[in-house]
Protein backbone atom coordinates (compact mmCIF):
# COMPACT_ATOMS: atom_id res chain seq x y z
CA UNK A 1 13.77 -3.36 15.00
CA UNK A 2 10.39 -5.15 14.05
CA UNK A 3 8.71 -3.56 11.84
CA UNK A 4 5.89 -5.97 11.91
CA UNK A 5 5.32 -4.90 15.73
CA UNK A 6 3.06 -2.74 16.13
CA UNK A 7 -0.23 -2.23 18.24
CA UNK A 8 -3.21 -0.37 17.85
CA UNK A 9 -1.66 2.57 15.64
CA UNK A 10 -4.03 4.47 13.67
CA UNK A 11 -3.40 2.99 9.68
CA UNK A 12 -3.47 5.41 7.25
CA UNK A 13 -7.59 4.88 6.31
CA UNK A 14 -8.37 6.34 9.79
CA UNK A 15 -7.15 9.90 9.27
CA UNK A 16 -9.78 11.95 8.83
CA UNK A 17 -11.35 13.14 5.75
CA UNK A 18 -13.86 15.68 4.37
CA UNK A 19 -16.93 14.24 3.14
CA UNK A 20 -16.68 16.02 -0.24
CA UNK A 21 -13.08 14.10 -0.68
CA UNK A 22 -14.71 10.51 0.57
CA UNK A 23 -16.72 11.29 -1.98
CA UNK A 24 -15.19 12.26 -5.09
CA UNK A 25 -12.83 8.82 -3.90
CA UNK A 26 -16.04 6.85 -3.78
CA UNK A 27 -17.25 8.46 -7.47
CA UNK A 28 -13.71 7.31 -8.60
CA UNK A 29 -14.13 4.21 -7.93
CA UNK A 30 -17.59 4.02 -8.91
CA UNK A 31 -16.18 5.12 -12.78
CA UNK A 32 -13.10 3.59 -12.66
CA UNK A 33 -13.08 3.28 -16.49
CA UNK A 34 -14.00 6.21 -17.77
CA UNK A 35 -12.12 9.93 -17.93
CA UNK A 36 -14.18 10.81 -14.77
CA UNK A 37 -12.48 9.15 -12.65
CA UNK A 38 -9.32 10.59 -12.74
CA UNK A 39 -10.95 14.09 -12.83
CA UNK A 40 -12.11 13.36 -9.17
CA UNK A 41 -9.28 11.71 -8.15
CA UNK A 42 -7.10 14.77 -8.93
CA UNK A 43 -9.74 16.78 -7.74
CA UNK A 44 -9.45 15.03 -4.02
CA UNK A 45 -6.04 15.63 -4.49
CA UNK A 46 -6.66 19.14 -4.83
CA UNK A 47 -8.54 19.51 -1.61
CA UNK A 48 -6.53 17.67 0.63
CA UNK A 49 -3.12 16.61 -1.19
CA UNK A 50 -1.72 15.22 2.06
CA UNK A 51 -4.67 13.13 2.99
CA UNK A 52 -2.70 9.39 2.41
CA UNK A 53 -5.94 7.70 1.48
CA UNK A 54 -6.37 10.33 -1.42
CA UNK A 55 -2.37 9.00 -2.63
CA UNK A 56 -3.38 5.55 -2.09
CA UNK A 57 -6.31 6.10 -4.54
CA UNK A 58 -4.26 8.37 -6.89
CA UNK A 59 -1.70 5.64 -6.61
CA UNK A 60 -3.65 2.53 -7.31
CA UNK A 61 -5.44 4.25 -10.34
CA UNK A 62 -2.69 4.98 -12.07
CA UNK A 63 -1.16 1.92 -11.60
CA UNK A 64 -3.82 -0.26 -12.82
CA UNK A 65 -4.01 1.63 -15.79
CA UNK A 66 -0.08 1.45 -16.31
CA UNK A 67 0.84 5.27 -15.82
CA UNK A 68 3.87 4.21 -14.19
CA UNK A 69 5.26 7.51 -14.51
CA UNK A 70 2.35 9.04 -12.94
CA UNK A 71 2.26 6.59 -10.18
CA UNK A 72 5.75 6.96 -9.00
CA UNK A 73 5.01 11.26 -8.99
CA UNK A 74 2.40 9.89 -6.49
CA UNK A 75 4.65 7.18 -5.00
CA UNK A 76 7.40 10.53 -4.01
CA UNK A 77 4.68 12.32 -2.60
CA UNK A 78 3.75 9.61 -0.35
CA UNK A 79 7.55 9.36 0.73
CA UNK A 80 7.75 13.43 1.87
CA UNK A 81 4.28 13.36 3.04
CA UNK A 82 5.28 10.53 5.30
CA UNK A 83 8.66 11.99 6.21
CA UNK A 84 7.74 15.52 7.65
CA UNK A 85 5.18 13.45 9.95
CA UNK A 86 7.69 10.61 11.36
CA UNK A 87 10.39 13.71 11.41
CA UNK A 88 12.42 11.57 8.68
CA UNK A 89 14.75 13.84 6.32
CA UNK A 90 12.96 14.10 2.51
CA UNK A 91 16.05 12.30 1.10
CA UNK A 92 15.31 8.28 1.53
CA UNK A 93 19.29 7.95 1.20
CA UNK A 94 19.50 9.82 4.30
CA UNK A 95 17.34 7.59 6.29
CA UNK A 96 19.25 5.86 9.12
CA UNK A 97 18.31 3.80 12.00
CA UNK A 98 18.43 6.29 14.67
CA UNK A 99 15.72 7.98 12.38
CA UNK A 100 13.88 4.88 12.37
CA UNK A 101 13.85 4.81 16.06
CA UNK A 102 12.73 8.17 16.34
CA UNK A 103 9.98 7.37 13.88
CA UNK A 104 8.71 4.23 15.05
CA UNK A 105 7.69 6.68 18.11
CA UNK A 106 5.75 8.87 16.05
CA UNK A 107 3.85 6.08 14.46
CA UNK A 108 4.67 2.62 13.52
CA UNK A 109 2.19 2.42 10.84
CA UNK A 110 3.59 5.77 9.22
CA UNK A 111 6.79 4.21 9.42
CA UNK A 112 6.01 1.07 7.43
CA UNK A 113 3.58 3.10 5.52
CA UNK A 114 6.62 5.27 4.47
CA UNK A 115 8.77 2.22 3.77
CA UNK A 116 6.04 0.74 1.79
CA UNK A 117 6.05 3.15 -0.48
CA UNK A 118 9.69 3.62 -0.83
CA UNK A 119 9.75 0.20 -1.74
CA UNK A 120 6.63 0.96 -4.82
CA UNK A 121 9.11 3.30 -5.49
CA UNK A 122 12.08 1.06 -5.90
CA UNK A 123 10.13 -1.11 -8.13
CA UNK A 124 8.84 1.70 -10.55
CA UNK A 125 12.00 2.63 -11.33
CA UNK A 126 13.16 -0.81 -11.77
CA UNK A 127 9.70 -1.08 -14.32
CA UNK A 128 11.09 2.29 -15.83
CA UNK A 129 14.45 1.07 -16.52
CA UNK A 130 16.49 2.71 -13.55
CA UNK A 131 17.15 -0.32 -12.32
CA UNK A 132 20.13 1.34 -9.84
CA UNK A 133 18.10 3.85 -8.28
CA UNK A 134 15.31 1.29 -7.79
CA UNK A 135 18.01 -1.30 -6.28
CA UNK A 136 19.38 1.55 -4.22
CA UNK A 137 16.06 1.99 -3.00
CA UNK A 138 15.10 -1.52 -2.52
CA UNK A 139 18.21 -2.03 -0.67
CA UNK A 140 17.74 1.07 1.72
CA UNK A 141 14.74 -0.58 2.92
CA UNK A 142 16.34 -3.84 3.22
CA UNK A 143 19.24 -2.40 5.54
CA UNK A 144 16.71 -0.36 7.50
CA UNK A 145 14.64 -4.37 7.64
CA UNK A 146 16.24 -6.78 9.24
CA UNK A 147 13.55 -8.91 9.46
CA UNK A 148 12.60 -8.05 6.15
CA UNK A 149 8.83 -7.56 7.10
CA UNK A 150 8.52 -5.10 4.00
CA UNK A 151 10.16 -7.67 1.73
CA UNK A 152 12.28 -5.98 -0.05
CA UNK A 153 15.31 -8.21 0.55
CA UNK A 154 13.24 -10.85 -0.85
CA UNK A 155 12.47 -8.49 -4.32
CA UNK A 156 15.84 -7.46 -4.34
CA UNK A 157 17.54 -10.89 -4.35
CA UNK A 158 15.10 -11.44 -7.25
CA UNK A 159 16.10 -8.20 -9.35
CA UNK A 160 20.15 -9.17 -8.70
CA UNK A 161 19.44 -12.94 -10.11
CA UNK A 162 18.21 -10.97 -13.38
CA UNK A 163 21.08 -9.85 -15.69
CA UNK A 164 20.19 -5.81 -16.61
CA UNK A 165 19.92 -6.80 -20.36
CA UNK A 166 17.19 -9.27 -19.40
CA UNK A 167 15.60 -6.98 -16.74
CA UNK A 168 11.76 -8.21 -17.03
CA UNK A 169 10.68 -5.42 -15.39
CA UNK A 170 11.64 -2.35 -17.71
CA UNK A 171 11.03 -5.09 -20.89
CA UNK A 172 7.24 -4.41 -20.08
CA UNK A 173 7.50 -1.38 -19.31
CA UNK A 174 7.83 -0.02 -22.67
């Protein structure tokens, strides 16, 4: 299966969204450096914690400001928030390719969405030194890939070329 395929699927940004969430997003952004920020972003998350532009925000914030731990918490969410709507099981490991099928009906672009974040996932734990659960998860994707449109077969032959004592990824994690 192609994951790149898809048509005119509604992308994540389209769902609808209260104003009053838009807008503590927009304030956010607006104060991305300061303590405010956050305070609306978990705010948004309070009104409408399955709204994916809300993660994506929550995501990207505390990524950029290196809460790694805080960004995979939002990376997990994305994965079950994703899963109950493409009917895939809340375990990634149990993920298969008659799931993927099924999905890919649902939505396409929840699908890669979904697989998107498993593979910001994957890499979080590699940057928080679980470098087998974030190969597991890496390589989940790439089975699940064959085309590798996600590119996580590409990552992962990376992360295997890197002995675990010289894993760059947890080294700056710390």
């Amino acid at each position: 299966m192609d994951l790149l395929d898809f048509h005119a699927d509604k992308l994540y940004f389209d769902e609808p969204m209260e104003a009053r969430v838009r807008d503590l997003i927009e304030a956010a952004a607006e104060r991305y450096g300061d303590e405010f920020a956050e305070e609306n972003l978990l705010l948004a998350f309070s009104l409408a914690p399955d709204n994916l532009s809300v993660l994506v925000a929550l995501y990207r914030f505390y990524y950029y400001q290196y809460r790694l731990q805080d960004a995979l918490d939002v990376a997990n969410r994305v994965l079950i928030v994703c899963a109950r709507r493409i009917g895939f099981p809340e375990d990634w490991k149990a993920v298969t390719l008659p799931h993927l099928g099924a999905g890919v009906l649902q939505s396409m672009s929840l699908v890669r969405f979904y697989f998107f974040g498993l593979k910001a996932a994957g890499f979080l734990y590699l940057r928080l030194g679980r470098r087998e659960l974030g190969i597991a998860m890496l390589r989940k994707i790439a089975d699940l890939d064959e085309h590798d449109r996600i590119g996580a077969k590409a990552l992962l032959d990376v992360i295997l070329e890197i002995p675990p004592q010289d894993d760059i990824y947890h080294s700056r994690a710390g």
